[in-house]
PDB file of N, CA and C in Angstrom:
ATOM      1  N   UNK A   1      10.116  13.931  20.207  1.00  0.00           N
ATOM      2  CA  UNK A   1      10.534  13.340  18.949  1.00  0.00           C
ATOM      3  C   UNK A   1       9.516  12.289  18.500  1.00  0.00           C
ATOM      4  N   UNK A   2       9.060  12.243  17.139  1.00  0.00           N
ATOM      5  CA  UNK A   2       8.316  11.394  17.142  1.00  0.00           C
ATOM      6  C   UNK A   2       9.074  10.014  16.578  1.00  0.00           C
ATOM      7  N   UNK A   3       8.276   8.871  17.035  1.00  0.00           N
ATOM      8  CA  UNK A   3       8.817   7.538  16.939  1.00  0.00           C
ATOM      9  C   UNK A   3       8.360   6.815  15.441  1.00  0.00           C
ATOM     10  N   UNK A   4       9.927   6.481  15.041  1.00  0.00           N
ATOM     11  CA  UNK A   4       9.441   5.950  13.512  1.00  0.00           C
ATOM     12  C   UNK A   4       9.173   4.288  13.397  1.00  0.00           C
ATOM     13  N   UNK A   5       7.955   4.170  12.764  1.00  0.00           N
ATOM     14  CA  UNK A   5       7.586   3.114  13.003  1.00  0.00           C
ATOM     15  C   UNK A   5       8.304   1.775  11.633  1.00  0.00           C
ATOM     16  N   UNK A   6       7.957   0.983  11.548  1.00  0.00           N
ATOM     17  CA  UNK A   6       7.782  -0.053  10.235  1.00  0.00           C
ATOM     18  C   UNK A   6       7.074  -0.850  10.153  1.00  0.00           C
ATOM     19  N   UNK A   7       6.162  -0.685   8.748  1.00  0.00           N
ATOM     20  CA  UNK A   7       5.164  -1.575   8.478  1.00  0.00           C
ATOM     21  C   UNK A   7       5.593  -2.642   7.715  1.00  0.00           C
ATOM     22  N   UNK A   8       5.188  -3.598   8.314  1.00  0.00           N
ATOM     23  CA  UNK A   8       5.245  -5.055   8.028  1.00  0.00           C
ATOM     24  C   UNK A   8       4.098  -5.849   7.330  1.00  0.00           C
ATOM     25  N   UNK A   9       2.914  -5.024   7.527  1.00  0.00           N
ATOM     26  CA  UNK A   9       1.912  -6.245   6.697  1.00  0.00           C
ATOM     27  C   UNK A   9       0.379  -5.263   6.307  1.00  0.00           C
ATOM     28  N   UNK A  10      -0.155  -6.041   5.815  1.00  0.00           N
ATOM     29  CA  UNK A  10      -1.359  -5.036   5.427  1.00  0.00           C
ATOM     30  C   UNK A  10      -2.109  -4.750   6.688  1.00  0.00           C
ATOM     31  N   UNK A  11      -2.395  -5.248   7.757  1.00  0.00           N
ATOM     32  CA  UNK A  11      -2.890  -5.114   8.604  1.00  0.00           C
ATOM     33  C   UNK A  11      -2.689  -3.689   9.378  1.00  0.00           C
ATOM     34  N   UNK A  12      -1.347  -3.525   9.367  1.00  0.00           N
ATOM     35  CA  UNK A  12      -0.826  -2.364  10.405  1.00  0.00           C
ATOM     36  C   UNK A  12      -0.666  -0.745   8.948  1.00  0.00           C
ATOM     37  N   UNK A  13      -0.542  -1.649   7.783  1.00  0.00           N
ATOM     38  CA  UNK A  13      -1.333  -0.394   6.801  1.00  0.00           C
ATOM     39  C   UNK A  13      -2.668   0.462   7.387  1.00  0.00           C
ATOM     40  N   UNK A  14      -3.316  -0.719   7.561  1.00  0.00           N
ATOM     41  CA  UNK A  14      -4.879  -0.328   7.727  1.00  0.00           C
ATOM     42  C   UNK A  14      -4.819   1.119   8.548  1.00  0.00           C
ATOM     43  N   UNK A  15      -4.245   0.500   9.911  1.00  0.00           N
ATOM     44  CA  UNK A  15      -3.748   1.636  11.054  1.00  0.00           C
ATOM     45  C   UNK A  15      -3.418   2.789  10.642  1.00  0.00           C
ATOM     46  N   UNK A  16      -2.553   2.896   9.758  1.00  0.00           N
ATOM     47  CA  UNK A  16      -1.568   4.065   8.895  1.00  0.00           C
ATOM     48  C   UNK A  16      -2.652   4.838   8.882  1.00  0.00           C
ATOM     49  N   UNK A  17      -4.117   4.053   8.312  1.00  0.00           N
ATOM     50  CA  UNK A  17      -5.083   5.062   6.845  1.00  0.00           C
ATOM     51  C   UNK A  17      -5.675   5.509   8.532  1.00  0.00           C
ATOM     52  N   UNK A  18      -6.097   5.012   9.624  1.00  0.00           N
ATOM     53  CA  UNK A  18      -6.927   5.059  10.678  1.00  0.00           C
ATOM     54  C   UNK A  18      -6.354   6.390  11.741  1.00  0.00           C
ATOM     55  N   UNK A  19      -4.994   6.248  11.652  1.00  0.00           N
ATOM     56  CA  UNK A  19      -4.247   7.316  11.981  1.00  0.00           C
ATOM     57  C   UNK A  19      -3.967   8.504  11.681  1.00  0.00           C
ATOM     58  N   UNK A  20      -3.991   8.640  10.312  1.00  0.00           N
ATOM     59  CA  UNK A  20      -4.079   9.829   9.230  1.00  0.00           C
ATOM     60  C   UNK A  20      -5.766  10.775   9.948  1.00  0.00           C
ATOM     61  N   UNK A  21      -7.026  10.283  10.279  1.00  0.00           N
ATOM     62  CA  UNK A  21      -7.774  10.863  10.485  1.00  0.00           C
ATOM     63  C   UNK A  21      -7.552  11.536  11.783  1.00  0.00           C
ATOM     64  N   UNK A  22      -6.563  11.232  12.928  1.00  0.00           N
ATOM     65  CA  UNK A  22      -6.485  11.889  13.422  1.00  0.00           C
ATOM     66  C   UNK A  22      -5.441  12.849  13.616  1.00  0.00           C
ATOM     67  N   UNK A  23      -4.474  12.344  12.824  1.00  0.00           N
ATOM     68  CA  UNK A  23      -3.432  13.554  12.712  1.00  0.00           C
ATOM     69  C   UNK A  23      -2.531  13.203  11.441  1.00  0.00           C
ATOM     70  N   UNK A  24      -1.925  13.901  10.910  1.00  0.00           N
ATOM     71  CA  UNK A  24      -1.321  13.344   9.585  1.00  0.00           C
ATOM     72  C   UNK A  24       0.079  12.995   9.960  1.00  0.00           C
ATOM     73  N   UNK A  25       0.456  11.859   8.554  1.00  0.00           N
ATOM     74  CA  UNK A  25       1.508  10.578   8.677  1.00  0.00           C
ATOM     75  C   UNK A  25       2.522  11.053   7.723  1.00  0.00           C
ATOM     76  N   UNK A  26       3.480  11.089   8.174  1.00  0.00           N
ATOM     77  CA  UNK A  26       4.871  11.226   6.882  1.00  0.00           C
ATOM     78  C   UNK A  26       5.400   9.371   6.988  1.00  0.00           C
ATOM     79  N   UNK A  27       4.824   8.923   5.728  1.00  0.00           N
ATOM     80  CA  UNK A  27       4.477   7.076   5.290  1.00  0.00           C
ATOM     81  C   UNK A  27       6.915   7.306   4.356  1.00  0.00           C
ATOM     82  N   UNK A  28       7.195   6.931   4.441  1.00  0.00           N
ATOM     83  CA  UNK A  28       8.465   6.229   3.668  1.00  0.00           C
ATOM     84  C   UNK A  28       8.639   4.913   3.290  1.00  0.00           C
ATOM     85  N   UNK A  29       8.879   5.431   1.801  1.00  0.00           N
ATOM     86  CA  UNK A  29       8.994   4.066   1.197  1.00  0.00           C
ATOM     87  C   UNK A  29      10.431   3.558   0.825  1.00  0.00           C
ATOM     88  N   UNK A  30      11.381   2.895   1.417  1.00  0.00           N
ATOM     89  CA  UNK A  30      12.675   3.193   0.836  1.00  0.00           C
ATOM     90  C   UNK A  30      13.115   1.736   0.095  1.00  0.00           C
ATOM     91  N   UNK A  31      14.474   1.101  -0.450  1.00  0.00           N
ATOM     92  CA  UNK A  31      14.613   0.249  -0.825  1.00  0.00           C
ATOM     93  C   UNK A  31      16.277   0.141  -0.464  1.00  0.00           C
ATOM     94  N   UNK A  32      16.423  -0.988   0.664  1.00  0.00           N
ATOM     95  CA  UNK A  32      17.438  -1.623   1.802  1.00  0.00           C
ATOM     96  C   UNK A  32      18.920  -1.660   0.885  1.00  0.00           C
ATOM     97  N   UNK A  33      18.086  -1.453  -0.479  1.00  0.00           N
ATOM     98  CA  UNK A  33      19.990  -2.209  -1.309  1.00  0.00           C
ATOM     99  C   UNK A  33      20.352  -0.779  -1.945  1.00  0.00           C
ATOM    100  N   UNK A  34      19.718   0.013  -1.951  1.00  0.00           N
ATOM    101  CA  UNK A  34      19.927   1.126  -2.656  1.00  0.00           C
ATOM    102  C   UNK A  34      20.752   2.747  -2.032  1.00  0.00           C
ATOM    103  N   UNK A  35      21.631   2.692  -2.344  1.00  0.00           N
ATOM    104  CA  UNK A  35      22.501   4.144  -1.505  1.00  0.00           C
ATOM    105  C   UNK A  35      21.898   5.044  -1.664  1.00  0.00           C
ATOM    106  N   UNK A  36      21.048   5.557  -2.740  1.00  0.00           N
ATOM    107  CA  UNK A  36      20.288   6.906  -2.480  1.00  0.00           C
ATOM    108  C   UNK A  36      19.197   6.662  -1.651  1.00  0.00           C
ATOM    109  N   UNK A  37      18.991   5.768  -0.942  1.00  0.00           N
ATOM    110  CA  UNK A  37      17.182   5.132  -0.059  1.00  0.00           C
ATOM    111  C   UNK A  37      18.339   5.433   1.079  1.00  0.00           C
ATOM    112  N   UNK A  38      19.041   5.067   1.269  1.00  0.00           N
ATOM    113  CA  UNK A  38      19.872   5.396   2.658  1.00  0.00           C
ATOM    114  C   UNK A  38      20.328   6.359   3.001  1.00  0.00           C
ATOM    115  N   UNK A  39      20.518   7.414   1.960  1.00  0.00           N
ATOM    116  CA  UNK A  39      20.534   8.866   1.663  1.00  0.00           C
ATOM    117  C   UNK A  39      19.741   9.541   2.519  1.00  0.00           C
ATOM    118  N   UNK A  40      18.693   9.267   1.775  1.00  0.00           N
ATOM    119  CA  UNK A  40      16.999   9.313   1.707  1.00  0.00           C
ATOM    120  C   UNK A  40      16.525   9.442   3.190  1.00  0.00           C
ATOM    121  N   UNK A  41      16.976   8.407   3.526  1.00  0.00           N
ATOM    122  CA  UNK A  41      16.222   7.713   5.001  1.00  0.00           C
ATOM    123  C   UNK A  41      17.259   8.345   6.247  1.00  0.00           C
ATOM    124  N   UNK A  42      18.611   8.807   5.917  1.00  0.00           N
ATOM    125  CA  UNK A  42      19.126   9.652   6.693  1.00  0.00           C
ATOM    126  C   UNK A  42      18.235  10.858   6.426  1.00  0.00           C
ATOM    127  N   UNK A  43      18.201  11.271   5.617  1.00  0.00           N
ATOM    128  CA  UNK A  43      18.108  12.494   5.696  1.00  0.00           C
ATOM    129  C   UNK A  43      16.408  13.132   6.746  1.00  0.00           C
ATOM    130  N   UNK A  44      15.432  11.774   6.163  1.00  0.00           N
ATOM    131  CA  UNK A  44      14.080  11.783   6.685  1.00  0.00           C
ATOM    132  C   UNK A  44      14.452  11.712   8.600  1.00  0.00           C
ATOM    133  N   UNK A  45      15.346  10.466   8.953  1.00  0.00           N
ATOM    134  CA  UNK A  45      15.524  10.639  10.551  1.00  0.00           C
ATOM    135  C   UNK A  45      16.229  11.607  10.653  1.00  0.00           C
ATOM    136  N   UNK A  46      16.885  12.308  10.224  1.00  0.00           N
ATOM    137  CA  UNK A  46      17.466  13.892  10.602  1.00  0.00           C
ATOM    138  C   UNK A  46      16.319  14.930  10.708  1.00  0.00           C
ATOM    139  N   UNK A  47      15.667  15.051   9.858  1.00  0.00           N
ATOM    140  CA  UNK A  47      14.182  15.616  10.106  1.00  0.00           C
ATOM    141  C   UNK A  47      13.606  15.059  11.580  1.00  0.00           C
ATOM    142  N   UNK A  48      12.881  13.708  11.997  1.00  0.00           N
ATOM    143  CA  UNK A  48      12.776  13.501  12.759  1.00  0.00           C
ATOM    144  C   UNK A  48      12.995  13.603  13.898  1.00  0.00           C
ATOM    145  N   UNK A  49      14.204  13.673  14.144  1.00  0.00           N
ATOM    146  CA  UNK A  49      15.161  14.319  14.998  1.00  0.00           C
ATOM    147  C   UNK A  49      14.973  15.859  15.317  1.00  0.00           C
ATOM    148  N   UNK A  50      15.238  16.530  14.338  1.00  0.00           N
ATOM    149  CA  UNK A  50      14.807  17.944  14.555  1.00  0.00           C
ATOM    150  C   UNK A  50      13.584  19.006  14.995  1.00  0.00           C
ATOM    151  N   UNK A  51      12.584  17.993  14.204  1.00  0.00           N
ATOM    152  CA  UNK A  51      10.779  18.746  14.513  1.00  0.00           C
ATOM    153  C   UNK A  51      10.132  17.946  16.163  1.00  0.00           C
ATOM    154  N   UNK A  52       9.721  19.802  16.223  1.00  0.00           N
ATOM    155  CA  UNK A  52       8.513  19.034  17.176  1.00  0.00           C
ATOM    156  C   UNK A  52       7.090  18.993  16.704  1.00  0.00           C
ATOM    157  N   UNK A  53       7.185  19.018  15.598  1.00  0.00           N
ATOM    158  CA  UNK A  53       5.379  19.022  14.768  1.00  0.00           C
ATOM    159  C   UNK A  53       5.006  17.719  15.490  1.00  0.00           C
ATOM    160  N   UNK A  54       3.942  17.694  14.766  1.00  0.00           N
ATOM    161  CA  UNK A  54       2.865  16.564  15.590  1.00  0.00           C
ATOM    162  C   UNK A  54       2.373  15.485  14.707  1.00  0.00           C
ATOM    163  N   UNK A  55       3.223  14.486  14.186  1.00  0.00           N
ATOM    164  CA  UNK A  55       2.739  13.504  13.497  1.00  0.00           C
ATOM    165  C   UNK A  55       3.131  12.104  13.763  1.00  0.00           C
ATOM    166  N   UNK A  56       2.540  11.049  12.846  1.00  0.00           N
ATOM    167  CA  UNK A  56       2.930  10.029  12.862  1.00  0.00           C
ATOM    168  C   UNK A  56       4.176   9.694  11.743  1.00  0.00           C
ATOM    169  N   UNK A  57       4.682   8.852  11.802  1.00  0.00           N
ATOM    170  CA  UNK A  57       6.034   8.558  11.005  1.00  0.00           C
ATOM    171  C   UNK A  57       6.099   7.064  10.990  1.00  0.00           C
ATOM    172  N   UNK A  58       5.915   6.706   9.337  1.00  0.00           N
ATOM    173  CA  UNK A  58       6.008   4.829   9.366  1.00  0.00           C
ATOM    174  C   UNK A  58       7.607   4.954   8.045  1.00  0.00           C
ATOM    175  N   UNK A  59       7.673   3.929   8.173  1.00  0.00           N
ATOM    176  CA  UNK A  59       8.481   3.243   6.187  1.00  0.00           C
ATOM    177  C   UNK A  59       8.133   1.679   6.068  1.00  0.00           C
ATOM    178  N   UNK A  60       8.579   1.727   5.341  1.00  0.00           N
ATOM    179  CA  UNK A  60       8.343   0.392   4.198  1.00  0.00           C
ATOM    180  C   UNK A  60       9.402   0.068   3.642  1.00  0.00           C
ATOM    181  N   UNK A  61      10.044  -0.891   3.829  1.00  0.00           N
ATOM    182  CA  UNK A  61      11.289  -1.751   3.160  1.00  0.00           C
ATOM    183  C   UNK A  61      10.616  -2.074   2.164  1.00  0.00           C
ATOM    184  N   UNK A  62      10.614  -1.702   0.515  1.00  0.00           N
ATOM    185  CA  UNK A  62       9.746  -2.278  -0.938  1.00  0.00           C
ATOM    186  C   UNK A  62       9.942  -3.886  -1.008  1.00  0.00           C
ATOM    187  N   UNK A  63      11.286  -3.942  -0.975  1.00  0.00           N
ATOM    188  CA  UNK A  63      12.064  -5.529  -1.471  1.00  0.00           C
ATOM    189  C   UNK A  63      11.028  -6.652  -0.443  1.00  0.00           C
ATOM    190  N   UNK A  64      11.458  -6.159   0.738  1.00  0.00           N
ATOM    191  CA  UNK A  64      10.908  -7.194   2.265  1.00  0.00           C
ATOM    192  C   UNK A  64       9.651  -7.205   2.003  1.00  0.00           C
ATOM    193  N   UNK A  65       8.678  -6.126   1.745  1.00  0.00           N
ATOM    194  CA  UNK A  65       7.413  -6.462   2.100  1.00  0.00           C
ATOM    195  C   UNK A  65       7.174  -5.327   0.786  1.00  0.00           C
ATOM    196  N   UNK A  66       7.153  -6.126  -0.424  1.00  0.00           N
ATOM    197  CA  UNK A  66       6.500  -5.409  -1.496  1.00  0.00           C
ATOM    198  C   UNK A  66       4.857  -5.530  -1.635  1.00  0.00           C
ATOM    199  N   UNK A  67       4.733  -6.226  -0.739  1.00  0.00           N
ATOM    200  CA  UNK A  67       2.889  -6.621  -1.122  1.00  0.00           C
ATOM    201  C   UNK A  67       2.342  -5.125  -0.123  1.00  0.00           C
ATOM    202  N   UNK A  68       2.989  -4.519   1.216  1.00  0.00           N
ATOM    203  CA  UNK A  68       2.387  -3.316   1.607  1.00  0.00           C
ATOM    204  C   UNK A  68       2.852  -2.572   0.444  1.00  0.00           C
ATOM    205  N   UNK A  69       4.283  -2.357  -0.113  1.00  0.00           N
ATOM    206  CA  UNK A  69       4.700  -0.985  -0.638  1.00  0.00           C
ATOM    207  C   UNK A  69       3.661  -1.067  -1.872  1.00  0.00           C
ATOM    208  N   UNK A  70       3.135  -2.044  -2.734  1.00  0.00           N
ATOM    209  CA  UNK A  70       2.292  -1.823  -3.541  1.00  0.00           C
ATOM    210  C   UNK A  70       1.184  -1.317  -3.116  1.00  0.00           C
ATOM    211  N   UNK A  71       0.491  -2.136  -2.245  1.00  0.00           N
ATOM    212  CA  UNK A  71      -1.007  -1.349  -1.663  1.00  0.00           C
ATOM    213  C   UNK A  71      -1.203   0.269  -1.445  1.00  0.00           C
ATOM    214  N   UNK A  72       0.047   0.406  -0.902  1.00  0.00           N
ATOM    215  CA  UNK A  72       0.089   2.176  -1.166  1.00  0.00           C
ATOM    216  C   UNK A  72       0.157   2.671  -1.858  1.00  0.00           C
ATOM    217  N   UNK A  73       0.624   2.284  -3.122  1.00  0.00           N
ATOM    218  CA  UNK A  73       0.578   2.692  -4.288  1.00  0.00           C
ATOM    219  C   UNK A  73      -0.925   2.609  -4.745  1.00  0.00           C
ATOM    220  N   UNK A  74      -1.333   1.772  -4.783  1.00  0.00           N
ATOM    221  CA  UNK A  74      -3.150   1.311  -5.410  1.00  0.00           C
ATOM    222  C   UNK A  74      -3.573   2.269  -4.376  1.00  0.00           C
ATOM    223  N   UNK A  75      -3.658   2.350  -2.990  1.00  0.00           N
ATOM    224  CA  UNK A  75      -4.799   2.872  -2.077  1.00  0.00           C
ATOM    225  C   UNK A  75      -4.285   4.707  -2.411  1.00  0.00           C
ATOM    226  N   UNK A  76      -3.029   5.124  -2.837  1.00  0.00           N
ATOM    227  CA  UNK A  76      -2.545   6.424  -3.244  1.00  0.00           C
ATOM    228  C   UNK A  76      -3.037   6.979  -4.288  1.00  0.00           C
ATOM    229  N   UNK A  77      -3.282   6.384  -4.933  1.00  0.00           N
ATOM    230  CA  UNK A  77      -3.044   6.451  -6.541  1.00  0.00           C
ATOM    231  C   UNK A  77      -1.580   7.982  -6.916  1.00  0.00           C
ATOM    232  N   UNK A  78      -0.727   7.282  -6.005  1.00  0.00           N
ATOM    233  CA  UNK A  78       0.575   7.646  -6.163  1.00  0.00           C
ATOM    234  C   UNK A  78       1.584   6.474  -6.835  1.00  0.00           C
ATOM    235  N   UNK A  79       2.183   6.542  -7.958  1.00  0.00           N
ATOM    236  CA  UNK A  79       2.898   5.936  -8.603  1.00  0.00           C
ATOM    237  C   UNK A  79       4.126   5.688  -7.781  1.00  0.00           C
ATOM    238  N   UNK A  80       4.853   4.401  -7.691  1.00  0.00           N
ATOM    239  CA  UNK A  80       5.744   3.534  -6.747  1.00  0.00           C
ATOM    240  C   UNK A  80       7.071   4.113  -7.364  1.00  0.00           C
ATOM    241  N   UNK A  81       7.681   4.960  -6.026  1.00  0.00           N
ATOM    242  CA  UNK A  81       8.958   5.095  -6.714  1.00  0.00           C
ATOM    243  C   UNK A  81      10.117   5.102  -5.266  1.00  0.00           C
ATOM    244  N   UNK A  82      11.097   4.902  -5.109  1.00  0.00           N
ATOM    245  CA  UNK A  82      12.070   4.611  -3.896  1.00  0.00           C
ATOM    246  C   UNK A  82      12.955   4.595  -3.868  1.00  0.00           C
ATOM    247  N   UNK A  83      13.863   5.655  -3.568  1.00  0.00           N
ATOM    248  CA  UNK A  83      13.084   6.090  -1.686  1.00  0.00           C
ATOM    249  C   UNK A  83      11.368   7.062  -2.121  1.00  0.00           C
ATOM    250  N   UNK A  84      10.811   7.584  -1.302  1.00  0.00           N
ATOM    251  CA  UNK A  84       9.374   8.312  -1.498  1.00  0.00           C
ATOM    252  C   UNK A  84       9.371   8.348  -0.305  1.00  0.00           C
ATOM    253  N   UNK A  85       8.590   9.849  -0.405  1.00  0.00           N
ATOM    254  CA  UNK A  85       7.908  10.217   1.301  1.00  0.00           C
ATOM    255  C   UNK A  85       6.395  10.670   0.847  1.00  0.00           C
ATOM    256  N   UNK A  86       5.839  10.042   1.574  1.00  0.00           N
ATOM    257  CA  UNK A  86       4.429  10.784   1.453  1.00  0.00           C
ATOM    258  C   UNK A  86       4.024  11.429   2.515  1.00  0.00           C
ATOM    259  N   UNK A  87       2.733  12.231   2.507  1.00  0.00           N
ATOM    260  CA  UNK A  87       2.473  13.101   3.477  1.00  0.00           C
ATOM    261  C   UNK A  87       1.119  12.891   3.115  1.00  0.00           C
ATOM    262  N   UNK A  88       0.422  12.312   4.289  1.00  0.00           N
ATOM    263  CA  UNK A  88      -1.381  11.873   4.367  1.00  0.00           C
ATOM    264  C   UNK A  88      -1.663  12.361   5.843  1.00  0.00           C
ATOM    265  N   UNK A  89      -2.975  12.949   5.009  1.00  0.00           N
ATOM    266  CA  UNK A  89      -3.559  13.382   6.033  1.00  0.00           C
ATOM    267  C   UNK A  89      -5.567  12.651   5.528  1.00  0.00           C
ATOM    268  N   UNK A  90      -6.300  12.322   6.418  1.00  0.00           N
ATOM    269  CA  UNK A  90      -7.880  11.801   6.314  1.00  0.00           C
ATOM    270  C   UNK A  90      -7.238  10.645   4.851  1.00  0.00           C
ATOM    271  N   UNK A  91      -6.021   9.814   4.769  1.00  0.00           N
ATOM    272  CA  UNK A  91      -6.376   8.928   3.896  1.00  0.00           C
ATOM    273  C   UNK A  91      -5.868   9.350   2.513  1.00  0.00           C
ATOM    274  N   UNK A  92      -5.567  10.962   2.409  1.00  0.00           N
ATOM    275  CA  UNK A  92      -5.388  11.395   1.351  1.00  0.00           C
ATOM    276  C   UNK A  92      -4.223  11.907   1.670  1.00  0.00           C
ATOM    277  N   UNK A  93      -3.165  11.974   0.100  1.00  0.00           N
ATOM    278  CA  UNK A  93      -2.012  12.429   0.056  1.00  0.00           C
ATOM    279  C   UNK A  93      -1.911  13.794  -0.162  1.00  0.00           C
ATOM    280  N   UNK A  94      -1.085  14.473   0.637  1.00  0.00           N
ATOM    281  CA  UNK A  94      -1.167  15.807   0.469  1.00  0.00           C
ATOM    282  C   UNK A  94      -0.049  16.688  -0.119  1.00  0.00           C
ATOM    283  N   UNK A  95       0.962  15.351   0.286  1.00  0.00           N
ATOM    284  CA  UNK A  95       2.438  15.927  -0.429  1.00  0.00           C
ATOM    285  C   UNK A  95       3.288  14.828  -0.605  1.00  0.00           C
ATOM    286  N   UNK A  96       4.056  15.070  -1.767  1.00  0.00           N
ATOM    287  CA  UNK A  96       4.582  13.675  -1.506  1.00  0.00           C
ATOM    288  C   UNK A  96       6.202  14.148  -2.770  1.00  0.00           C
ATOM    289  N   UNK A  97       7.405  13.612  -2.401  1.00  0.00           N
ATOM    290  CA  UNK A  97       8.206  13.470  -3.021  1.00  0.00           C
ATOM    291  C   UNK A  97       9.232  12.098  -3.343  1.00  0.00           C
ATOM    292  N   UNK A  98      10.389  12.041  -4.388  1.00  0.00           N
ATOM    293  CA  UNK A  98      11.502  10.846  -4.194  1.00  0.00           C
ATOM    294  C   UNK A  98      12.810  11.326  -4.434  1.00  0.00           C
ATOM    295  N   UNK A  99      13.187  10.136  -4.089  1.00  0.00           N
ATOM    296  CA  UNK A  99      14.789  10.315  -4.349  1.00  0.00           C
ATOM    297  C   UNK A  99      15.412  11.534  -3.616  1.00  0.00           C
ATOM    298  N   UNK A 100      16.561  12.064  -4.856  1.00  0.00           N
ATOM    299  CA  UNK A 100      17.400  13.641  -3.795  1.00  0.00           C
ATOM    300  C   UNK A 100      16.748  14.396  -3.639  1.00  0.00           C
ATOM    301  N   UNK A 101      15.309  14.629  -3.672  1.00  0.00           N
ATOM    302  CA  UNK A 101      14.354  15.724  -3.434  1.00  0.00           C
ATOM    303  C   UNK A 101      13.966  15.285  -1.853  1.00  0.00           C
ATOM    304  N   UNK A 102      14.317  14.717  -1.374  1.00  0.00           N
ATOM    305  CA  UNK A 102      13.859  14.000   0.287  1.00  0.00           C
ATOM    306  C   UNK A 102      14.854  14.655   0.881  1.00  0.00           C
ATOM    307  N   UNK A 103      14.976  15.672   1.424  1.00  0.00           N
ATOM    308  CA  UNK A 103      15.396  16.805   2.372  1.00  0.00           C
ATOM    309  C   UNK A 103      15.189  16.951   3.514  1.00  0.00           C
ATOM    310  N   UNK A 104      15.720  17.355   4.704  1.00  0.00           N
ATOM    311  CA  UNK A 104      15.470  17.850   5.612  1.00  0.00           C
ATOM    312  C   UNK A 104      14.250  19.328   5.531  1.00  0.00           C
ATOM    313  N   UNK A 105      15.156  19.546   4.395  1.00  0.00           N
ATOM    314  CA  UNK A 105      14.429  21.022   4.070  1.00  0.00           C
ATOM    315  C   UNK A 105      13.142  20.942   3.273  1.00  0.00           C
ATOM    316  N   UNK A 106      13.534  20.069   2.336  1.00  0.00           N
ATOM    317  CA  UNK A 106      12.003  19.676   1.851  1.00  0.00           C
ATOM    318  C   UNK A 106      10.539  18.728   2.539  1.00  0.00           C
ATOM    319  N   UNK A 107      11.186  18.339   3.670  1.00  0.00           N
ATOM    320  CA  UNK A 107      10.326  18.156   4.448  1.00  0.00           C
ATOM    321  C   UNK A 107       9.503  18.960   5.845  1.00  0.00           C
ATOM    322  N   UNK A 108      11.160  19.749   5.763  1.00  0.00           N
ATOM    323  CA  UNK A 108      10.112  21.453   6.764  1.00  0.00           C
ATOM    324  C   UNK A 108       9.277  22.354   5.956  1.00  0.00           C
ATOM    325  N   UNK A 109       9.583  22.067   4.787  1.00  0.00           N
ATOM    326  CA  UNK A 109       8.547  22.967   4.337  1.00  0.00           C
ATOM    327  C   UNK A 109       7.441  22.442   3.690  1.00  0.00           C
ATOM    328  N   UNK A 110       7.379  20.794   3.635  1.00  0.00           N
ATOM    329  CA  UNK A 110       6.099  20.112   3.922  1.00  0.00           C
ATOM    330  C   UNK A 110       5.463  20.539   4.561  1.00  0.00           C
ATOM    331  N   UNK A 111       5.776  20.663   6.149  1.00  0.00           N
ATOM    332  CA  UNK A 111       4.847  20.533   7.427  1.00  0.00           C
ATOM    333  C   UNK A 111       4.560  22.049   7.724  1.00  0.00           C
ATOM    334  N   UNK A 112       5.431  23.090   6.793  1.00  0.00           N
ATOM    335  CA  UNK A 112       5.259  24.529   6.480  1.00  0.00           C
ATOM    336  C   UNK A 112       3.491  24.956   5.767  1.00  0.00           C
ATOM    337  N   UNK A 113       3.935  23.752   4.608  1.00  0.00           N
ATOM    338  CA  UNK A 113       2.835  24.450   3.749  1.00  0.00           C
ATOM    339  C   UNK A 113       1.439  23.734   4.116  1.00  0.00           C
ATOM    340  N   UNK A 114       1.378  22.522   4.764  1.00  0.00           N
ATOM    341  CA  UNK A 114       0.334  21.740   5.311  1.00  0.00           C
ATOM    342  C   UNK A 114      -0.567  22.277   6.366  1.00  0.00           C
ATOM    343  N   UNK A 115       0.659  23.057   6.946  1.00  0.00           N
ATOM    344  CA  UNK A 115       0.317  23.544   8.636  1.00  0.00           C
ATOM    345  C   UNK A 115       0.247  22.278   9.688  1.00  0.00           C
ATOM    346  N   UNK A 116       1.418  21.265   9.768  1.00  0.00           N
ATOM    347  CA  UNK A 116       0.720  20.145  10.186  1.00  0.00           C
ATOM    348  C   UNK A 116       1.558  20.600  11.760  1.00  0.00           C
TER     349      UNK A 116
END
């Protein structure tokens, strides 16, 4: 199972982008007050739970630490929206969705169409 992490500061961002080169990251962006982010974020650790693919796995509380959830946005040039899952691989986004589109299913067939 892979272990989901949380980023706390720009520093351990950095890691995220450093990590992506060697294997790709499913990054979550969710927001703590919001019932569809908790939706969201069940539904992403139910995934987690289920795959044995081979990646890394972070999130981002927006509210707590909006100064990372922005940087991903600027270093993405993916527009800020939450809940969001992205899918990076070398730094670059390869897939990325929000809200009720954050599936179990829409995330197996992320790692379907990636080959990750």
């Amino acid at each position: 199972m892979t272990q989901l992490k949380e980023l706390q500061n720009i520093e351990e961002l950095d890691q995220v982008w450093e990590t992506s080169k060697q294997k790709p990251v499913f990054l979550f962006k969710q927001s703590t007050t919001c019932p569809i982010s908790a939706k969201a974020f069940n539904e992403f650790n139910s995934f987690l739970d289920a795959t044995s693919a081979d990646f890394a796995a972070y999130f981002v509380k927006v509210r707590e630490t909006r100064e990372v959830s922005n940087k991903i946005a600027e270093e993405t040039n993916v527009q800020h929206q939450s809940p969001q899952v992205l899918l990076i691989k070398d730094h670059e986004v390869l897939w990325n969705t929000s809200h009720t589109n954050i599936t179990v299913e829409s995330l197996e067939e992320a790692i379907k169409q990636y080959g990750v």
